[in-house]
N, C-alpha and C. Protein backbone atom coordinates (compact mmCIF):
# COMPACT_ATOMS: atom_id res chain seq x y z
N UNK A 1 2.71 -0.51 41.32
CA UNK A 1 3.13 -1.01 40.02
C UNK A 1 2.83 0.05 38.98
N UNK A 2 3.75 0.71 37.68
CA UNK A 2 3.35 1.20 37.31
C UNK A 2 2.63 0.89 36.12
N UNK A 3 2.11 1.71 35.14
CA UNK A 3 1.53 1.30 33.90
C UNK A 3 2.13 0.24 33.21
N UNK A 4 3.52 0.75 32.62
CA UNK A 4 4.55 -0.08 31.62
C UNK A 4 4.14 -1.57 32.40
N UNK A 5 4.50 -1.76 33.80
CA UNK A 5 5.01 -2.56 33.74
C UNK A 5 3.87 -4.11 33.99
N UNK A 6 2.67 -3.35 34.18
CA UNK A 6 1.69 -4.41 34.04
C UNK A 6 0.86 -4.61 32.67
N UNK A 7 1.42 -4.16 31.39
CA UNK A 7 1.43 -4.15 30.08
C UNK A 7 2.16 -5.38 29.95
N UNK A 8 1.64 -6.09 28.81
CA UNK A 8 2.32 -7.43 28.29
C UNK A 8 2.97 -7.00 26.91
N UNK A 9 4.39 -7.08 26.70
CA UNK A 9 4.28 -6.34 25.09
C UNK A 9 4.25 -7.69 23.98
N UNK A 10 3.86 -7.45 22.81
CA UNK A 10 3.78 -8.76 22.10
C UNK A 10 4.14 -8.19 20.71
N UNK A 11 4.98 -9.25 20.27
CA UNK A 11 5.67 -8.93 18.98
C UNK A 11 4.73 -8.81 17.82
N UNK A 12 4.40 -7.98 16.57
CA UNK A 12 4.01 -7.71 15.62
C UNK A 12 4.69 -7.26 14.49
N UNK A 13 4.82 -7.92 13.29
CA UNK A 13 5.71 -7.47 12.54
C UNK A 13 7.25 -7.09 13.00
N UNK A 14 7.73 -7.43 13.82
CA UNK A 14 9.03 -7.20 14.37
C UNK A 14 8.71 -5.80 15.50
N UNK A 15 8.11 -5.25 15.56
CA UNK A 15 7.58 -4.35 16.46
C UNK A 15 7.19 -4.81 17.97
N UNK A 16 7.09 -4.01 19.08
CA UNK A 16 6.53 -4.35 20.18
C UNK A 16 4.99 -3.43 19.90
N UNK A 17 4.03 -4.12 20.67
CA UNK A 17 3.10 -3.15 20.81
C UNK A 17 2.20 -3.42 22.19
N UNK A 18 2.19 -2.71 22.32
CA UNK A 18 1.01 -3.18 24.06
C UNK A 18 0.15 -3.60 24.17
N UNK A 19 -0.94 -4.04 24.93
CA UNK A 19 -2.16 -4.93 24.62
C UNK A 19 -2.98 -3.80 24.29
N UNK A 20 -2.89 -2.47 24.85
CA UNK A 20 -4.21 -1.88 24.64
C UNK A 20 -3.78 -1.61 23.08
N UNK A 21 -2.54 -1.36 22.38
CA UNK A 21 -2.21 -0.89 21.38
C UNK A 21 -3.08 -1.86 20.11
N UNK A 22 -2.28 -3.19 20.67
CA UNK A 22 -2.93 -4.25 19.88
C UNK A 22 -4.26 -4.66 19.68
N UNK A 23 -4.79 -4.33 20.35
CA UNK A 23 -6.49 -4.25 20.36
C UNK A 23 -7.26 -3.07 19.96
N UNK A 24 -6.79 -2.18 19.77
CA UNK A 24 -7.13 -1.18 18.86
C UNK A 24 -6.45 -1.36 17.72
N UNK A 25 -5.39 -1.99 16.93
CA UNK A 25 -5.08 -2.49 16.05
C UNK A 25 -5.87 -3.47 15.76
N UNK A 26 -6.45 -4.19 16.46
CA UNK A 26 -7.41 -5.32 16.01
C UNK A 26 -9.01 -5.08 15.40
N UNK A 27 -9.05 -3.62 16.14
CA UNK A 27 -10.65 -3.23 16.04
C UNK A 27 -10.66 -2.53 14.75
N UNK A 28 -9.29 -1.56 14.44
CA UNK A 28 -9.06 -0.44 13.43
C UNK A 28 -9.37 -1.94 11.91
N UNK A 29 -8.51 -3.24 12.26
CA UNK A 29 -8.81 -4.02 10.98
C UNK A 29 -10.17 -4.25 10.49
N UNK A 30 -10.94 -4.30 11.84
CA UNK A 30 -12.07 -5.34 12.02
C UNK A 30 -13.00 -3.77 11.21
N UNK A 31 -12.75 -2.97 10.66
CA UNK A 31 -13.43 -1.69 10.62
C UNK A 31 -14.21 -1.90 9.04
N UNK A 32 -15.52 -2.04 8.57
CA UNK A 32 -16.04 -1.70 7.32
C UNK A 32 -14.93 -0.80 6.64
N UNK A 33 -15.44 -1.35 5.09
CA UNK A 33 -14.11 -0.44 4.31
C UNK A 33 -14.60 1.38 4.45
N UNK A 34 -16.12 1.77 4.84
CA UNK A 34 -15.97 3.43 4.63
C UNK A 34 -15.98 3.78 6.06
N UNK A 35 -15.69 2.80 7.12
CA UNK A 35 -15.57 3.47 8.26
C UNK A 35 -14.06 3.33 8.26
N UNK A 36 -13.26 2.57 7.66
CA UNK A 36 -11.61 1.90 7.70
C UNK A 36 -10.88 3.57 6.91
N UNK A 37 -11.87 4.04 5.92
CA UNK A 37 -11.18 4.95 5.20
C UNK A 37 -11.46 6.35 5.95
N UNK A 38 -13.05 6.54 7.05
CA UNK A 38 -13.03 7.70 7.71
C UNK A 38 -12.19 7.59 8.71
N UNK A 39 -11.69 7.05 9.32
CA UNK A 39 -10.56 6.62 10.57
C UNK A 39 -9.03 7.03 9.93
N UNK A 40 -8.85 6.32 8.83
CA UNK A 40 -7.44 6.51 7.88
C UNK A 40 -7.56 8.17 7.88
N UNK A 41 -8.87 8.96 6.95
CA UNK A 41 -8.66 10.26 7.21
C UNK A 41 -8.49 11.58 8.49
N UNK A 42 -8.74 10.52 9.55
CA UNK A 42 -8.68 11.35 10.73
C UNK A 42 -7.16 11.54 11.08
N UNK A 43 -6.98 10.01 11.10
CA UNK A 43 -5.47 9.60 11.43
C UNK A 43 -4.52 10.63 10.73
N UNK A 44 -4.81 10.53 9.76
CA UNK A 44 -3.98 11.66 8.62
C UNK A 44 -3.66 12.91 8.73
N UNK A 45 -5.12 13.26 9.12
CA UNK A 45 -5.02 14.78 9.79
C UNK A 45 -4.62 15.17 11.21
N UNK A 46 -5.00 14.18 12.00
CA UNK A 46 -4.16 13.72 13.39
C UNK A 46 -2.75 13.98 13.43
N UNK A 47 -2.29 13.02 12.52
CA UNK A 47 -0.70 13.00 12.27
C UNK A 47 -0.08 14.34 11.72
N UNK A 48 -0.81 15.33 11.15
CA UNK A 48 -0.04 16.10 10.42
C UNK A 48 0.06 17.61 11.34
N UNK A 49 -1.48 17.12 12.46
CA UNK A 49 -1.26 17.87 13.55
C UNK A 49 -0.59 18.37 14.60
N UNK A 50 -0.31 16.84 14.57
CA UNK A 50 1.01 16.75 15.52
C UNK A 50 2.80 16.70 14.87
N UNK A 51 3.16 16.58 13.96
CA UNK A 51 3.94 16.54 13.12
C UNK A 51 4.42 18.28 13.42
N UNK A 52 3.19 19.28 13.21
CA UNK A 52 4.19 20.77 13.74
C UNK A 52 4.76 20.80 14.84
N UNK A 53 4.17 20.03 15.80
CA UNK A 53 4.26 20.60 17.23
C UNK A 53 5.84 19.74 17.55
N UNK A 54 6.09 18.26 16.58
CA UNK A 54 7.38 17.98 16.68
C UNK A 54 8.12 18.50 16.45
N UNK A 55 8.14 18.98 14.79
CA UNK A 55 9.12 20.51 14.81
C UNK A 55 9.02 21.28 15.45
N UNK A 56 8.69 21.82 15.96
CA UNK A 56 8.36 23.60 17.04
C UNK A 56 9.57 22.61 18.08
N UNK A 57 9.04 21.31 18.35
CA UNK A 57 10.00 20.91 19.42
C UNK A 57 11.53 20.80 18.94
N UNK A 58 11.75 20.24 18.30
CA UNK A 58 13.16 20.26 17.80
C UNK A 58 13.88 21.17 17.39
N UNK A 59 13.14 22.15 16.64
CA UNK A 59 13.97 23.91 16.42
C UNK A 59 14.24 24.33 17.74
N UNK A 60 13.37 23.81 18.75
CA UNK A 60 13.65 24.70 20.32
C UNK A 60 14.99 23.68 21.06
N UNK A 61 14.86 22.11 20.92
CA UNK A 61 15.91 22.24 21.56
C UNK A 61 17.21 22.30 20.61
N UNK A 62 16.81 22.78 19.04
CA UNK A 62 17.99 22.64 18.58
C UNK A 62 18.92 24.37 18.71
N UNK A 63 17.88 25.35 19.41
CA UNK A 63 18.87 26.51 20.04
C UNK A 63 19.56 26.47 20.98
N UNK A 64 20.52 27.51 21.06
CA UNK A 64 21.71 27.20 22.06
C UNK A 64 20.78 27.14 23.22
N UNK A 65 21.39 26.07 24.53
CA UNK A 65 21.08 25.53 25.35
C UNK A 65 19.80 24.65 25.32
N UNK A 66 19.39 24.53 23.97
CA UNK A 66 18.84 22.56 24.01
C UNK A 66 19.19 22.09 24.17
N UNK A 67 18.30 20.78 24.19
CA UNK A 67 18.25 19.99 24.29
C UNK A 67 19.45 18.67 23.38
N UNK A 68 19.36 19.04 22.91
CA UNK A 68 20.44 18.91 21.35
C UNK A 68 21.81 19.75 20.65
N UNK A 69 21.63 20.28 22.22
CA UNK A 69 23.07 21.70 21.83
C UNK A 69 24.18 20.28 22.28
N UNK A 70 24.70 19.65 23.19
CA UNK A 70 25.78 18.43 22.85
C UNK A 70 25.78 17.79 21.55
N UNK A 71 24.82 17.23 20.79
CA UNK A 71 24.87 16.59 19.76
C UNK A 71 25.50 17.27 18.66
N UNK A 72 25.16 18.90 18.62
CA UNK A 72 25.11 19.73 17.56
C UNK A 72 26.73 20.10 17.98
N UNK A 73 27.38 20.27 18.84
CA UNK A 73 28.72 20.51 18.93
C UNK A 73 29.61 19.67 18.64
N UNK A 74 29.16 18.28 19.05
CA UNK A 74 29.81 17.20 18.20
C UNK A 74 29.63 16.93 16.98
N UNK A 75 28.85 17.39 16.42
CA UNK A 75 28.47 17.38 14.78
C UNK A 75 29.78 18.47 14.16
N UNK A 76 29.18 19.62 14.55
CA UNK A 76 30.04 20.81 14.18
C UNK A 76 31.47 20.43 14.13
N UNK A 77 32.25 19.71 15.46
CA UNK A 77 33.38 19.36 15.76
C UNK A 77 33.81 18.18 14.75
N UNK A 78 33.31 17.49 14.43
CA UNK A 78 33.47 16.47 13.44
C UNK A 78 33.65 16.89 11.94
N UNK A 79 32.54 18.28 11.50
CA UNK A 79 33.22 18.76 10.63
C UNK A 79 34.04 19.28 10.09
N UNK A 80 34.59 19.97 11.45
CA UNK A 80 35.88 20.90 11.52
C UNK A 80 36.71 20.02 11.29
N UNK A 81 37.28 18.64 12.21
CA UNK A 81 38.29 18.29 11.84
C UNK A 81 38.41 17.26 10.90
N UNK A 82 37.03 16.86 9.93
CA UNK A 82 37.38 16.76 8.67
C UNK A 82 37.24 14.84 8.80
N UNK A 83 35.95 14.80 9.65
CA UNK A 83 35.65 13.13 10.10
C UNK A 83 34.54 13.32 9.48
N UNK A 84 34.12 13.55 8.35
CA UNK A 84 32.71 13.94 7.68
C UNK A 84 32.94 13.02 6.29
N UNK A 85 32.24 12.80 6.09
CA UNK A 85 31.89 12.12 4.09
C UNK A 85 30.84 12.89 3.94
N UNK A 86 31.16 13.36 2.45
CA UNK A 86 29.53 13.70 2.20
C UNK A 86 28.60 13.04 1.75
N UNK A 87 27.47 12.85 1.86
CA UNK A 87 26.64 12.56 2.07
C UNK A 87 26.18 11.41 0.26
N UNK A 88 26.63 12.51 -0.98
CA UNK A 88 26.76 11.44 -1.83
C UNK A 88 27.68 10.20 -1.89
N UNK A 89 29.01 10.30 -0.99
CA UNK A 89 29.45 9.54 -1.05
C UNK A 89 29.51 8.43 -0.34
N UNK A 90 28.75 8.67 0.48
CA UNK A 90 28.19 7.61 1.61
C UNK A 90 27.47 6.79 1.22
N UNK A 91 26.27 7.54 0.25
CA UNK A 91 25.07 6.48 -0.02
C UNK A 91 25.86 6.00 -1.34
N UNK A 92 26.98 6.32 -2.03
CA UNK A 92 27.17 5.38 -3.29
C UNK A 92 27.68 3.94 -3.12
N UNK A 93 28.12 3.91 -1.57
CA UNK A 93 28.76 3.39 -0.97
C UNK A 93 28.24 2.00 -0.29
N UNK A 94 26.91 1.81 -0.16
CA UNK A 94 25.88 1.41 0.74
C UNK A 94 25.31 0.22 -0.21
């Protein structure tokens, strides 16, 4: 059996989250307010750590033969033949 599938997922805020997820969501609440705010600052810096390494990923597969080289030809191709809105006129639109 693998991991996923002996995980129970349970709805939160319209979200799925896993039990182990949710229980560290439960503990992160249950946290004093200056341990709630040293955790928030880790998280922060956590996140912003990993946040390069997503870009580094996406510039790589966004060169020829990424990961994202199909997407990017259909993009390109869509502009060429003129199936594009721009972008103000989309959101005036919305």
């Amino acid at each position: 059996m693998n991991g996923m599938a002996n995980r129970t997922q349970l709805a939160v805020s319209g979200q799925h989250m896993t039990t182990n997820v949710e229980q560290i969501a439960e503990k992160v609440k249950a946290l004093p307010e200056k341990e709630l705010d040293e955790f928030l600052s880790w998280l922060a810096d956590y996140e912003v750590q990993h946040a390069d390494a997503w870009d580094k990923e996406i510039a790589r597969d966004s060169q020829p033969g990424g990961r994202l080289q199909p997407v990017l030809e259909r993009v390109r191709e869509d502009i060429a033949k003129g199936r594009t809105k721009p972008l103000d006129e989309v959101l005036d639109n919305s």
